[in-house]
C-alpha atoms as a PDB file:
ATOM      1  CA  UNK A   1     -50.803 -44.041  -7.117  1.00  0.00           C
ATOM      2  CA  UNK A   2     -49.675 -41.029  -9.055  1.00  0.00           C
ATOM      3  CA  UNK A   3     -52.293 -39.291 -11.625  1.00  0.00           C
ATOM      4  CA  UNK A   4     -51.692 -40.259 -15.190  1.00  0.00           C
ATOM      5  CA  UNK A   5     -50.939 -37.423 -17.270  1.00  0.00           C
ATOM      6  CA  UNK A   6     -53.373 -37.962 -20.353  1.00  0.00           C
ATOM      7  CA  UNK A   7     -53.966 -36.203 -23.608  1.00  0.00           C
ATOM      8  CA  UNK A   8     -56.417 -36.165 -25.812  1.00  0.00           C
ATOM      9  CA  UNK A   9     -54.650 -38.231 -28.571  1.00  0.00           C
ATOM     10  CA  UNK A  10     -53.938 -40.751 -25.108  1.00  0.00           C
ATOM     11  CA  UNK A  11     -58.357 -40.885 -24.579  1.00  0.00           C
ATOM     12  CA  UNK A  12     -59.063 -40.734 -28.383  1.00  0.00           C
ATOM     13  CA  UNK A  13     -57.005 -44.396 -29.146  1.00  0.00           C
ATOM     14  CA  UNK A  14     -58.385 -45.938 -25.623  1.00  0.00           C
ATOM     15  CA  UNK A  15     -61.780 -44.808 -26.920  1.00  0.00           C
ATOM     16  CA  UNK A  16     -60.878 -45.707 -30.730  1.00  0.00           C
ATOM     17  CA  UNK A  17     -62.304 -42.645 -32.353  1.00  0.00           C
ATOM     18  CA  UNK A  18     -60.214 -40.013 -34.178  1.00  0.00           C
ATOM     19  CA  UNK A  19     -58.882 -36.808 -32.937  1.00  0.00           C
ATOM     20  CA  UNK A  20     -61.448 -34.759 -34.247  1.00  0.00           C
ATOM     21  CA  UNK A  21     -64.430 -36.767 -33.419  1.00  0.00           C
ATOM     22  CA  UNK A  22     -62.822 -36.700 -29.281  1.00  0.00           C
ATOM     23  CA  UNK A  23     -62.073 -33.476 -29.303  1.00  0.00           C
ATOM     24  CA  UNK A  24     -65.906 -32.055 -30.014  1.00  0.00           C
ATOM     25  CA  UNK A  25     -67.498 -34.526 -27.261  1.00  0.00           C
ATOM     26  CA  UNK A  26     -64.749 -33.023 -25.243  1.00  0.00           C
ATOM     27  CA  UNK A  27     -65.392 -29.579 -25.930  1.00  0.00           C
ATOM     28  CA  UNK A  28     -69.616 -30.521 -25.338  1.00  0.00           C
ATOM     29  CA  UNK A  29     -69.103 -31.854 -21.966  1.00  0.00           C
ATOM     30  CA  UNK A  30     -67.400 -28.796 -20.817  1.00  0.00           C
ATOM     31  CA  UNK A  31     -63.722 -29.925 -20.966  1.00  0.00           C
ATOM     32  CA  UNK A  32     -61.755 -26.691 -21.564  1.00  0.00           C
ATOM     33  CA  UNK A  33     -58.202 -28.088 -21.671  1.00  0.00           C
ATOM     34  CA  UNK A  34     -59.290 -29.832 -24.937  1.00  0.00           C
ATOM     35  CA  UNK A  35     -57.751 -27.529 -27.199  1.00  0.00           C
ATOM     36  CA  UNK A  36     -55.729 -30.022 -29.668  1.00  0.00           C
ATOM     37  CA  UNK A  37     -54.463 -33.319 -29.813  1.00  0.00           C
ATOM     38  CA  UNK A  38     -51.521 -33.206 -27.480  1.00  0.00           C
ATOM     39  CA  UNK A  39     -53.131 -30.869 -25.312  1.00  0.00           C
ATOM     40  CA  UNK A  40     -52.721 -32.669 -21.494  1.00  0.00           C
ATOM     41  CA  UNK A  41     -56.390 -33.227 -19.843  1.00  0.00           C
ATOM     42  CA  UNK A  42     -56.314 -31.857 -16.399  1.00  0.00           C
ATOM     43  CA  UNK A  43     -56.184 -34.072 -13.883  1.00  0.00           C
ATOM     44  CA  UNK A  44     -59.305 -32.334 -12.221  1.00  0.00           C
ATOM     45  CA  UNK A  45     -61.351 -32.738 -15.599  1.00  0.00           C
ATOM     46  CA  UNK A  46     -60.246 -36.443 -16.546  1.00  0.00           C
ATOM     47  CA  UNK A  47     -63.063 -38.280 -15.250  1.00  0.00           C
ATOM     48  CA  UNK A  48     -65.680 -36.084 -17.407  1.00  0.00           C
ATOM     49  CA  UNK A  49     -63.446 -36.020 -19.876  1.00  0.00           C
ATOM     50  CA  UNK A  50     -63.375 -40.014 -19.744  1.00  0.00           C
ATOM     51  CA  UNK A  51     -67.330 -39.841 -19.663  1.00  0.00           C
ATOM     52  CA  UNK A  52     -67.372 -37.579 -22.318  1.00  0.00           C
ATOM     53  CA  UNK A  53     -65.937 -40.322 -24.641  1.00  0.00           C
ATOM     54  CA  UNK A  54     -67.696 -43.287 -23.038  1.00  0.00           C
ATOM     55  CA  UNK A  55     -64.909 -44.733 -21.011  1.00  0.00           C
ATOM     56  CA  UNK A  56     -64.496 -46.398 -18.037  1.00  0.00           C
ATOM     57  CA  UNK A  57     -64.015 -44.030 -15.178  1.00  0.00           C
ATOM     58  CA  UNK A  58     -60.800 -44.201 -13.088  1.00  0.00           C
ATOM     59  CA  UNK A  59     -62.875 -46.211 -10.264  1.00  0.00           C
ATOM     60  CA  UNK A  60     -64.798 -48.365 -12.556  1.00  0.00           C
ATOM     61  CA  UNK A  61     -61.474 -49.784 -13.859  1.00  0.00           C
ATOM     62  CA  UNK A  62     -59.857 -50.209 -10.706  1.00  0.00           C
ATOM     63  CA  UNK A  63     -62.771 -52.733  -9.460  1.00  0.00           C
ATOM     64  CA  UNK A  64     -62.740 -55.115 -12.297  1.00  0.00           C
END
């Protein structure tokens, strides 16, 4: 399966917080691509970045 590109506004609805709220737990757990709303999570960072906002990692959603 190809990587889903995801930005932040993409985490931010799945995690149903605003922009501004996602992008500071972003920017606390380390995830430098995090720079606006649009900008694209690397694919590298997207499970902390999914952590960071208290979602379901990548494995966790393919098992249910």
């Amino acid at each position: 399966m190809a990587h889903a590109r995801r930005t932040v506004r993409d985490l931010a609805n799945e995690a149903g917080m605003d922009i501004d709220e996602a992008l500071v737990r972003l920017w606390d757990g380390g995830v430098a691509s995090a720079r606006n709303a649009d900008s694209l999570i690397q694919v590298g960072q997207l499970q902390g970045a999914r952590r960071s906002l208290g979602l379901a990692s990548k494995h966790q959603l393919q098992s249910r």
